[in-house]
Protein backbone atom coordinates (compact mmCIF):
# COMPACT_ATOMS: atom_id res chain seq x y z
CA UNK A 1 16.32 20.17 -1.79
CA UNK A 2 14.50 20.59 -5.03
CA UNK A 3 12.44 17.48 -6.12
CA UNK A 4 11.36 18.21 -9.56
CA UNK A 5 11.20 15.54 -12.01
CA UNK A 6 11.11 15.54 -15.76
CA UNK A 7 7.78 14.29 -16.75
CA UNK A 8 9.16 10.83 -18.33
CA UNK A 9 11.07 10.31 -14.62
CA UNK A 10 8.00 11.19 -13.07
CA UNK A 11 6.12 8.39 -15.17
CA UNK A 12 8.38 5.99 -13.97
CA UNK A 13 8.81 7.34 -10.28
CA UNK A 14 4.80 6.91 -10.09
CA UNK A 15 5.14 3.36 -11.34
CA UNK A 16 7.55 2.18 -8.80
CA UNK A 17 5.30 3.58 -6.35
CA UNK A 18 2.24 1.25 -7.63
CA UNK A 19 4.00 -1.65 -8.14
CA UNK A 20 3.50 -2.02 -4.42
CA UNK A 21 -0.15 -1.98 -4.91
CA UNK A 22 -0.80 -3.95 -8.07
CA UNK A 23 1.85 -6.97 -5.97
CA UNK A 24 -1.18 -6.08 -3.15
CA UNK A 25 -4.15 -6.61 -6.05
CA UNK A 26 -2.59 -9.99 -7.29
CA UNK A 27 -2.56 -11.77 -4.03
CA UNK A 28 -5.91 -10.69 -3.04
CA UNK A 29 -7.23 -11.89 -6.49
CA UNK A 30 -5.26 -14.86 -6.09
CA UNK A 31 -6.68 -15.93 -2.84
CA UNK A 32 -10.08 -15.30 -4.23
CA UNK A 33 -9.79 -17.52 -6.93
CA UNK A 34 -8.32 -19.82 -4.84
CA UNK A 35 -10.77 -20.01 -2.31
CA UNK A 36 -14.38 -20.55 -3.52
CA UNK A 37 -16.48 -20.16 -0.70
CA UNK A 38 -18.19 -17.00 0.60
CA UNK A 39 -15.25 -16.90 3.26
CA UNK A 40 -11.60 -15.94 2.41
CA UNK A 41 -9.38 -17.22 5.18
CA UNK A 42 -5.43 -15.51 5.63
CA UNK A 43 -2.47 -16.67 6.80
CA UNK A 44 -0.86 -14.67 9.21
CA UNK A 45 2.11 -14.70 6.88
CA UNK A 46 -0.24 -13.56 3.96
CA UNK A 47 -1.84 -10.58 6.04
CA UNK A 48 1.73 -9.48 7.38
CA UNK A 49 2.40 -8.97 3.24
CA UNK A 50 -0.57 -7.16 2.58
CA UNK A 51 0.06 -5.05 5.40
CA UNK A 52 3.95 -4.32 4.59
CA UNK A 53 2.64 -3.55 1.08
CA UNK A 54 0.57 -1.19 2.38
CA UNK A 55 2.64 0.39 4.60
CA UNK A 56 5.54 0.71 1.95
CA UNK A 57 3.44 2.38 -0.22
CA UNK A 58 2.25 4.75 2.76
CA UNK A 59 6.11 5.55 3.52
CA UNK A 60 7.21 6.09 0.24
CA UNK A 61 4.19 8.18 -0.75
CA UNK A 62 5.22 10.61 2.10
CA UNK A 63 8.50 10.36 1.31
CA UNK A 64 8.17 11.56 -1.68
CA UNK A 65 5.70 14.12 -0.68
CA UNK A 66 8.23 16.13 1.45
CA UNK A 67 7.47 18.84 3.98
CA UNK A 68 5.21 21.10 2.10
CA UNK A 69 1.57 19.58 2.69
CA UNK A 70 3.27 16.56 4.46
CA UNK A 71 0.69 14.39 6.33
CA UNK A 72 2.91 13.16 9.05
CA UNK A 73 1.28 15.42 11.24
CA UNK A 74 -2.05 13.65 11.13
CA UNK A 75 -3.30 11.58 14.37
CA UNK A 76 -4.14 7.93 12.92
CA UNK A 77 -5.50 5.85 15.71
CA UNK A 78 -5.98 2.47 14.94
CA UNK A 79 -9.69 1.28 14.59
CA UNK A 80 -11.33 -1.86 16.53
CA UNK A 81 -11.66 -4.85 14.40
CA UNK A 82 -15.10 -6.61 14.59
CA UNK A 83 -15.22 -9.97 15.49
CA UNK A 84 -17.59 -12.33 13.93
């Protein structure tokens, strides 16, 4: 399957694909100018968004990636979170 793009449907593929990350950059500014302490606190609700921000961007960056150079094949172990 041949994925070229022209360069204007490029522009706007690339878009759609940050959109998921500026949606990610407004709540986290949001919640920092919400919260004015040296501690931001989450809902669980709020870190489940971040998090299936993230990972939509993850899947539809390798989606769009396709086989050639695909990163699918990399070993991603989760890492422990500190406790404070």
């Amino acid at each position: 399957m041949d994925r070229s793009f022209s360069p204007k449907s490029q522009s706007a593929h690339m878009e759609r694909q940050l959109a998921h990350l500026k949606i990610l950059s407004r709540l986290l500014g949001h919640e920092q100018h919400a919260q004015q302490g040296p501690k931001i606190t989450l809902s669980r609700e709020e870190f489940s968004e971040i998090q299936t921000s993230i990972d939509l961007f993850i899947e539809e960056f390798l989606r769009n990636r396709g086989p050639a150079g695909s990163l699918t094949d990399v070993d991603v172990r989760p890492a422990p979170a500190r406790v404070n």
